[in-house]
Protein backbone atom coordinates (compact mmCIF):
# COMPACT_ATOMS: atom_id res chain seq x y z
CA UNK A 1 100.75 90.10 93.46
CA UNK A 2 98.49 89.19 96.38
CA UNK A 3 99.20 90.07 99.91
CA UNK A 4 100.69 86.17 101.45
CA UNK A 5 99.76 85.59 104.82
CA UNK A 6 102.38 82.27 104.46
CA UNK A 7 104.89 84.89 103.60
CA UNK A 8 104.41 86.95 106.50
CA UNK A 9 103.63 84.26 109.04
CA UNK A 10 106.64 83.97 111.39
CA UNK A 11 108.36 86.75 109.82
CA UNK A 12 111.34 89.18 111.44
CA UNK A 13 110.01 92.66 111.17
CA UNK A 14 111.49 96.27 112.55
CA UNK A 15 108.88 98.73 112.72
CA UNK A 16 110.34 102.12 113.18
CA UNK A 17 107.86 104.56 113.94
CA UNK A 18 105.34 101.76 115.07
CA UNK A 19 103.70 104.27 118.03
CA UNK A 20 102.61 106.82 115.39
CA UNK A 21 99.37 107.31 113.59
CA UNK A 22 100.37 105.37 110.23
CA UNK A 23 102.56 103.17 112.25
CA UNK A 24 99.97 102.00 114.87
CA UNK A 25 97.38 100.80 111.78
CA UNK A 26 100.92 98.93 110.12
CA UNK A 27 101.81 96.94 113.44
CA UNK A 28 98.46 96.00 114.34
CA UNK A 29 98.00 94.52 110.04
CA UNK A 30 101.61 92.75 110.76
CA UNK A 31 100.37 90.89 113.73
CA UNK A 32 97.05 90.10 112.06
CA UNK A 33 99.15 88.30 108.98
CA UNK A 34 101.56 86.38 111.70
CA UNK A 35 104.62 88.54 111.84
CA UNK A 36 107.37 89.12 114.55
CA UNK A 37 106.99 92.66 114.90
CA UNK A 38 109.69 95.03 117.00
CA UNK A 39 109.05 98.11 117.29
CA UNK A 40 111.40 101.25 117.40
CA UNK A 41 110.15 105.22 118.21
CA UNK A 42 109.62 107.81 120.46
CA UNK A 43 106.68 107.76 122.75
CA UNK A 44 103.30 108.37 121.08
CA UNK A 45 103.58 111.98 120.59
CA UNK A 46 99.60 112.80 121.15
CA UNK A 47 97.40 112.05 124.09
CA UNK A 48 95.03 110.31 123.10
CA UNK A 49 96.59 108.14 120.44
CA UNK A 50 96.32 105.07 118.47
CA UNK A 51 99.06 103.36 120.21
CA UNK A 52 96.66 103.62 123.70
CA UNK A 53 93.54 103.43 122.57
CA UNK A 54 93.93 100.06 120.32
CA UNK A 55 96.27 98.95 123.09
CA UNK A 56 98.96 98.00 120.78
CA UNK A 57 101.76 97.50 122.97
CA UNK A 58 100.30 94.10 123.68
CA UNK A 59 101.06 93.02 119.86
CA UNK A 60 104.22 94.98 119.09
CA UNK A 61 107.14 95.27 121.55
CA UNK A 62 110.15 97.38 120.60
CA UNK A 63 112.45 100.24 122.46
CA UNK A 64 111.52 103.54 123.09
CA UNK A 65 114.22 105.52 121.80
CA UNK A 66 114.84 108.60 119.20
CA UNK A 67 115.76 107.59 115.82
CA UNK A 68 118.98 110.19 115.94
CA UNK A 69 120.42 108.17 118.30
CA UNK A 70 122.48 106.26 116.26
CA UNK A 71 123.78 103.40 118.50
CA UNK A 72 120.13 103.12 119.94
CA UNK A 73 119.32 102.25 116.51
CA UNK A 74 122.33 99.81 115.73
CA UNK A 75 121.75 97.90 118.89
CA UNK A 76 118.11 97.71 118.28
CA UNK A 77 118.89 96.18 114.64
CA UNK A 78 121.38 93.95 116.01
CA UNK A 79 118.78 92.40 118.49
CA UNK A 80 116.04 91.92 116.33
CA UNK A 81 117.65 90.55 113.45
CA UNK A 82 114.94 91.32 111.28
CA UNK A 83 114.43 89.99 107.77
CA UNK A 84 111.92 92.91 106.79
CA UNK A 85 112.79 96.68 107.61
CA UNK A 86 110.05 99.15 107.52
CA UNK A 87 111.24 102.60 108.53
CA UNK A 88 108.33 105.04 109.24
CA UNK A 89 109.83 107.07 112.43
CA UNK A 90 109.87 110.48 111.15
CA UNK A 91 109.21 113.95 111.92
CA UNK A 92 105.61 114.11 109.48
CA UNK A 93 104.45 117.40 109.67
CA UNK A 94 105.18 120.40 107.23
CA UNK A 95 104.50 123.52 109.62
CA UNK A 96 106.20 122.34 112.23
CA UNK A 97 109.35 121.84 110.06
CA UNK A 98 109.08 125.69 109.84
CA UNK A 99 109.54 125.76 113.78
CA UNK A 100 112.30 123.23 114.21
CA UNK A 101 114.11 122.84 110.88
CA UNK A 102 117.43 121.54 112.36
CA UNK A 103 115.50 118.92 114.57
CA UNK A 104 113.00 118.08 110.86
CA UNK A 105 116.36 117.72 109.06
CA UNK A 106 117.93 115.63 111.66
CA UNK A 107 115.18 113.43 112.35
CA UNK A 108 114.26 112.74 108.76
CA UNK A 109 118.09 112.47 106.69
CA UNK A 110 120.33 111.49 109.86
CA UNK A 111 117.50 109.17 111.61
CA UNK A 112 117.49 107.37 107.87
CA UNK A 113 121.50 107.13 107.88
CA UNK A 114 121.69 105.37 111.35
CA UNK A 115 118.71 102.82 110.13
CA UNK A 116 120.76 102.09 106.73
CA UNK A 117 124.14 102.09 108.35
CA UNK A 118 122.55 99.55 110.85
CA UNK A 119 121.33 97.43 108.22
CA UNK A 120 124.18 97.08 106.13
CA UNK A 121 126.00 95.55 109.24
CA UNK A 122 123.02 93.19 109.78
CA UNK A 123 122.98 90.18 107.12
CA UNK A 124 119.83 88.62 108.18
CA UNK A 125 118.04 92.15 106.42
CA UNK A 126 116.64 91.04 103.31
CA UNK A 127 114.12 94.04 102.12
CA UNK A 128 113.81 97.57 103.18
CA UNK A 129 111.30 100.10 102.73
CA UNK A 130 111.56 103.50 103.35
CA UNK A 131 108.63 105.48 103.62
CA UNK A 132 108.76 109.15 102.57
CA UNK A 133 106.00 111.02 100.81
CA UNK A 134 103.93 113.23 97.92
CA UNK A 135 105.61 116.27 99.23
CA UNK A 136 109.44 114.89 97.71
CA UNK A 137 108.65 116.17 94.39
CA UNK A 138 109.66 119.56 92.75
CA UNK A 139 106.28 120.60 93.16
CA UNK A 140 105.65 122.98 89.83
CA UNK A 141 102.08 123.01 90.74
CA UNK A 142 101.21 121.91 87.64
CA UNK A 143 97.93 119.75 86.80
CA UNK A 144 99.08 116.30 85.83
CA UNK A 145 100.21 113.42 88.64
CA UNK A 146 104.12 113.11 89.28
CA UNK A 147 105.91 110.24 88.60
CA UNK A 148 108.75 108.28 90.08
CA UNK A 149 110.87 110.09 87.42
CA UNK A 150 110.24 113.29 88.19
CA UNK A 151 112.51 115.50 89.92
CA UNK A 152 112.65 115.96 93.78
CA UNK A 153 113.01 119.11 95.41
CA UNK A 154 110.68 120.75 98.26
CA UNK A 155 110.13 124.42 99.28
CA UNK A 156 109.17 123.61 103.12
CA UNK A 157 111.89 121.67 105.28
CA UNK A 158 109.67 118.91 105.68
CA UNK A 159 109.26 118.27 101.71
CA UNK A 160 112.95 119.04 101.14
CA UNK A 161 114.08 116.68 103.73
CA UNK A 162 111.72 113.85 102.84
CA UNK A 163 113.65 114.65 98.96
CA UNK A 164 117.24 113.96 100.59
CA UNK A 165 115.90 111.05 102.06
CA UNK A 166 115.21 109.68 98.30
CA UNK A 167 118.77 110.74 97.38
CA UNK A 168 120.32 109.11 100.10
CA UNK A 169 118.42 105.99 100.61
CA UNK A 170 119.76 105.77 96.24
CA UNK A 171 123.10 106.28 96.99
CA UNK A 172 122.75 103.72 99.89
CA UNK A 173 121.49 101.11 97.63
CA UNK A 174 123.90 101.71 95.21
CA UNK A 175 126.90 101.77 97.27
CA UNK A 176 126.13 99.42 100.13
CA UNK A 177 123.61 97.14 99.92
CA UNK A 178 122.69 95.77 95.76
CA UNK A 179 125.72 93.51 96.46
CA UNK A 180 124.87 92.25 99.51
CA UNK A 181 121.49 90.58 99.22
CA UNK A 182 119.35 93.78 100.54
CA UNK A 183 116.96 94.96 98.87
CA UNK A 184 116.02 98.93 99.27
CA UNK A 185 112.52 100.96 98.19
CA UNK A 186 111.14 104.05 98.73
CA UNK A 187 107.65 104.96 99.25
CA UNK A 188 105.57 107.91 98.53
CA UNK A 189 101.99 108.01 99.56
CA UNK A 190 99.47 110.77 99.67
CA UNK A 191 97.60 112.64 102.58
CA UNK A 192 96.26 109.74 104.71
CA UNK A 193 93.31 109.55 106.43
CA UNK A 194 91.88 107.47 109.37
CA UNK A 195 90.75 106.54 112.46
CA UNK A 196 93.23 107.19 115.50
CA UNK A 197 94.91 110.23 114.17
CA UNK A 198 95.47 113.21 116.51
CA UNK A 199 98.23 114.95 115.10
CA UNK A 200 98.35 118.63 115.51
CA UNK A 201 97.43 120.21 112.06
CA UNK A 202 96.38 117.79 109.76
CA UNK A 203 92.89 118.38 108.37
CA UNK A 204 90.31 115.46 109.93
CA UNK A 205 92.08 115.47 113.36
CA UNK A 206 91.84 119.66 113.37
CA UNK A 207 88.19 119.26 111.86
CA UNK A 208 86.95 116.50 114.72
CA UNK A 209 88.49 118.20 117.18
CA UNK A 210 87.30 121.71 116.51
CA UNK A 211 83.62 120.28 116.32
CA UNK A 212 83.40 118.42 119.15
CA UNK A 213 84.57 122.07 121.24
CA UNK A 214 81.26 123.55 119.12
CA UNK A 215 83.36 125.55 117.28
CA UNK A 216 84.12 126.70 113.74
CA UNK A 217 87.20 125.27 111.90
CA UNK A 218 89.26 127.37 110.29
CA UNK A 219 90.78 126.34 106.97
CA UNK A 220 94.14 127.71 105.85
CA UNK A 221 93.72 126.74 102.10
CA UNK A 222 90.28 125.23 101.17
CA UNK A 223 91.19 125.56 97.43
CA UNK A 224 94.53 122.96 98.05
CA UNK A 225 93.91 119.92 96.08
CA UNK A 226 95.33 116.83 97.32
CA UNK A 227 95.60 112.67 96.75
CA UNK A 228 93.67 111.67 99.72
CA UNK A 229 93.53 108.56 100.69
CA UNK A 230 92.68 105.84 103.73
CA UNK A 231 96.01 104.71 105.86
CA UNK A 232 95.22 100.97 104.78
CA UNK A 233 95.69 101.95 101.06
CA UNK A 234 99.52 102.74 101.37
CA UNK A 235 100.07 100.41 104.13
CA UNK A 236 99.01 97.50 101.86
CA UNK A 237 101.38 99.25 99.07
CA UNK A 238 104.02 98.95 101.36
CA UNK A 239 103.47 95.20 102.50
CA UNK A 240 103.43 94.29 98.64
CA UNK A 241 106.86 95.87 97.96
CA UNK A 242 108.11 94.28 100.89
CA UNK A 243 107.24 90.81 99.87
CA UNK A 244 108.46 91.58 96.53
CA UNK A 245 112.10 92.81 98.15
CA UNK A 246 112.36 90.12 100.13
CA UNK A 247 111.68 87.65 97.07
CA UNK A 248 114.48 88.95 96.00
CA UNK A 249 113.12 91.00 92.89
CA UNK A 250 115.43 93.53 91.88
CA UNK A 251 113.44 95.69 89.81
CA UNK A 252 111.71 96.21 93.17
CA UNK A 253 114.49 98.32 94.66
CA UNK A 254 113.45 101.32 93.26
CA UNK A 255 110.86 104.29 94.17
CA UNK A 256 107.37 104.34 94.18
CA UNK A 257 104.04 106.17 94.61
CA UNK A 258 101.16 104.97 96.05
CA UNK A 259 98.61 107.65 95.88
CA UNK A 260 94.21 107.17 95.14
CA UNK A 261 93.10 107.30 91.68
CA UNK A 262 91.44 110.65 90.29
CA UNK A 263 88.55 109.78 92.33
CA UNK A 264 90.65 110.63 95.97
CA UNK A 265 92.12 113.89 94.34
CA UNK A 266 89.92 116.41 95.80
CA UNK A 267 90.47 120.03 97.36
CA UNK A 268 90.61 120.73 101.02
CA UNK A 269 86.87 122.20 100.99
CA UNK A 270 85.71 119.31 99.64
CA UNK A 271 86.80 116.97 102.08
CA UNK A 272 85.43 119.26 104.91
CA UNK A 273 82.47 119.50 103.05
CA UNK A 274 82.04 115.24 103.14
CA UNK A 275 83.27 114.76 106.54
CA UNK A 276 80.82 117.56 108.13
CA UNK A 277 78.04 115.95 106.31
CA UNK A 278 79.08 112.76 108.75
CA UNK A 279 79.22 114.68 111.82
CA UNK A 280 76.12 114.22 114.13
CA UNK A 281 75.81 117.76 115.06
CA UNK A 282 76.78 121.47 113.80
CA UNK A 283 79.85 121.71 111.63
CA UNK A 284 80.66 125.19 110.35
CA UNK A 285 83.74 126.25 108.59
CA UNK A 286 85.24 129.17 107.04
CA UNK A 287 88.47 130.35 105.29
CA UNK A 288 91.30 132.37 106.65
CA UNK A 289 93.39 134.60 104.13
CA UNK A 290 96.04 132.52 103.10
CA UNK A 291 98.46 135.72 103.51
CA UNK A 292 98.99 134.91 106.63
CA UNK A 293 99.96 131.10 106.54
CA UNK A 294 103.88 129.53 105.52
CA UNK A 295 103.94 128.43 102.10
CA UNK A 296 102.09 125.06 100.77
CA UNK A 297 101.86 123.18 97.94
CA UNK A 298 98.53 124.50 96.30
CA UNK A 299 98.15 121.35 93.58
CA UNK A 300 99.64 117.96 94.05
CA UNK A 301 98.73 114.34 92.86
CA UNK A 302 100.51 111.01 92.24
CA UNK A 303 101.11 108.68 89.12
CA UNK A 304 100.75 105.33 91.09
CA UNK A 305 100.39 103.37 87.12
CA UNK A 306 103.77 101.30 88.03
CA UNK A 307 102.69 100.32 91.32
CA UNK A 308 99.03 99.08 89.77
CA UNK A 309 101.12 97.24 86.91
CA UNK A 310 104.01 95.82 88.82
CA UNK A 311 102.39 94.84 92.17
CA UNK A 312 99.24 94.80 91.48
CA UNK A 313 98.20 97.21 93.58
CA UNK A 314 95.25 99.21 93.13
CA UNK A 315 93.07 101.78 95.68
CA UNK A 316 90.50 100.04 97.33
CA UNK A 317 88.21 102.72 99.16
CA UNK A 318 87.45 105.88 97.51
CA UNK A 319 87.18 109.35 99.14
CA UNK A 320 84.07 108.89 100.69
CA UNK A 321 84.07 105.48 102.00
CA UNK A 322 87.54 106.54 103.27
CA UNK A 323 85.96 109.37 105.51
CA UNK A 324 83.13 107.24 106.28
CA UNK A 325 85.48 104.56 107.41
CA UNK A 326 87.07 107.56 109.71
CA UNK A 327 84.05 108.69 111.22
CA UNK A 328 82.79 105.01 111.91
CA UNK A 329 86.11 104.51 113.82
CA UNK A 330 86.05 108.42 115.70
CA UNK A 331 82.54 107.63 117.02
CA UNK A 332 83.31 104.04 118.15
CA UNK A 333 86.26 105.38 119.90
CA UNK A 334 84.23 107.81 121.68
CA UNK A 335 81.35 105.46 122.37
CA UNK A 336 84.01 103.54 124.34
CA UNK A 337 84.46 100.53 122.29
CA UNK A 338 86.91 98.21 122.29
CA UNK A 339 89.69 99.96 119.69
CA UNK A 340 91.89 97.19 118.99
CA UNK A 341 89.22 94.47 117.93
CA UNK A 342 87.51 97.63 115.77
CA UNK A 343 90.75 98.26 114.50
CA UNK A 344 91.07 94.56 113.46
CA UNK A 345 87.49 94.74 111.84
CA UNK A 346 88.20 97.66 109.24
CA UNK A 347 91.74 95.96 108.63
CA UNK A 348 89.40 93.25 107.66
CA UNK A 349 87.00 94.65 106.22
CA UNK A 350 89.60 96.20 103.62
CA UNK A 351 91.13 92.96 102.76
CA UNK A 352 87.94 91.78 102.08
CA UNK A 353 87.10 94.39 99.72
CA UNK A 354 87.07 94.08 96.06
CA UNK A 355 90.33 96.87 94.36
């Protein structure tokens, strides 16, 4: 399967999540291929941001409202009438579920309810997808990739709550909406990199913004292996199982991974060790015992085989390229380029690139 511009051209898409880091990049790629995009989040949550600095408000309109806010979200569905549902609005990050597990819980499972209620009351809906992540998996730390089959679990809220989110968004499908003409998927990508991402602990945004202060970054587990990969890799995952939804293939309602090949699995050390070779000027790092840090997974990778034989999907950019990408975009931004026809040139530039 090919990514269709025809298909998308003119299309009726809800966005949720569209101010965020992965959400930005996805809005900005819907507009490029023609789509009707509305938006539906909170407020960018970092200053800067992606959202301001590719000036996407321009290209994707939507209300500014939380995802728990169940009537918010009904009313919002109800207006747009989409055809295409891609719910990203989430709360993404694993240590701060350890500060505010109620709101992690609430914002992940319940913000996922009100969407899917929402939709089953809307019959223009023809395909959802419902991005999760890696962490879902009952994480036995051992050294093959998961697949879709495996079992879910999750030791941190965020993990855990990302796993009821794959229960639910099941249970949904099976109760509600396989009679009805809607189509539901999940999504699980790795650890995604990119340009525009400021989010508070997360590895490239900590590592930029440590160096440009002068100082030395701090890594909480350099030996943690992960599937890393650039934003545009699952983004285009998620665009193909759209299009396959909303052509009304069944097998498609299912769960998937889209994680790198072998070649993107690498541990936390390793990717500083890349990106501060690309930083023009000192870069020093060091370890901190990991005694004092909340539990994380130590070894994780994805199976993404059914995704490369059913949708054709395959990585595009490798580890390196995929830093190098992120660095090209970090300096541009801070050479004061234009961030939104930049943003629109690596979107490009990925299409154009050979899988």
């Amino acid at each position: 399967m090919e990514l269709n511009p025809a298909f998308w051209a003119g299309r009726r898409v809800l966005l949720t999540g569209h101010t965020g880091f992965k959400g930005g990049w996805l809005a900005l790629w819907l507009r490029m291929l023609g789509a009707e995009v509305q938006g539906y989040a909170l407020p960018a949550a970092t200053t800067p941001a992606l959202w301001q600095a590719a000036r996407l408000a321009e290209l994707a309109p939507g209300t500014l409202a939380d995802i728990r806010d169940g009537a918010r979200v009904a009313e919002a569905v109800a207006e747009s009438q989409p055809e295409v549902v891609l719910h990203m609005a989430a709360q993404p990050l694993v240590r701060a579920s350890y500060e505010t597990p109620a709101e992690t819980y609430a914002t992940n499972v319940m913000g996922t309810v009100h969407l899917l209620e929402a939709v089953r009351r809307c019959d223009a809906v023809r395909a959802v997808v419902v991005v999760t992540t890696d962490k879902c998996y009952d994480n036995r730390e051992w050294p093959w990739p998961y697949r879709e089959q495996d079992a879910l679990g999750g030791h941190d809220p965020y993990s855990s709550s990302k796993a009821c989110v794959e229960l639910l968004c099941a249970s949904w499908r099976a109760s509600f909406l396989q009679g009805r003409g809607t189509l539901l998927a999940t999504a699980r990508a790795g650890n995604v990199i990119g340009g525009g991402d400021w989010s508070p602990d997360r590895l490239v945004p900590d590592a930029l913004r440590t160096w440009e202060r002068g100082e030395t970054l701090t890594l909480r587990y350099p030996h943690a292996t992960r599937p890393w990969q650039h934003v545009l890799e699952p983004l285009h995952g998620y665009l193909l199982l759209a299009q396959a939804l909303a052509k009304g293939e069944s097998a498609a309602a299912a769960a998937w991974n889209f994680g790198p090949g072998s070649d993107g699995v690498a541990s936390v050390a390793e990717v500083v060790g890349l990106l501060s070779a690309l930083w023009p000027g000192p870069a020093a790092w060091h370890a901190e015992p990991q005694a004092r840090q909340p539990h994380e997974a130590g070894l994780l990778a994805l199976d993404s085989s059914k995704a490369r034989s059913l949708l054709g999907w395959r990585p595009r950019w490798t580890l390196a390229p995929a830093l190098t990408r992120t660095m090209d975009w970090h300096n541009a931004w801070r050479a004061g380029t234009d961030m939104q026809t930049f943003t629109r040139q690596q979107i490009a530039a990925f299409q154009d690139s050979a899988p």
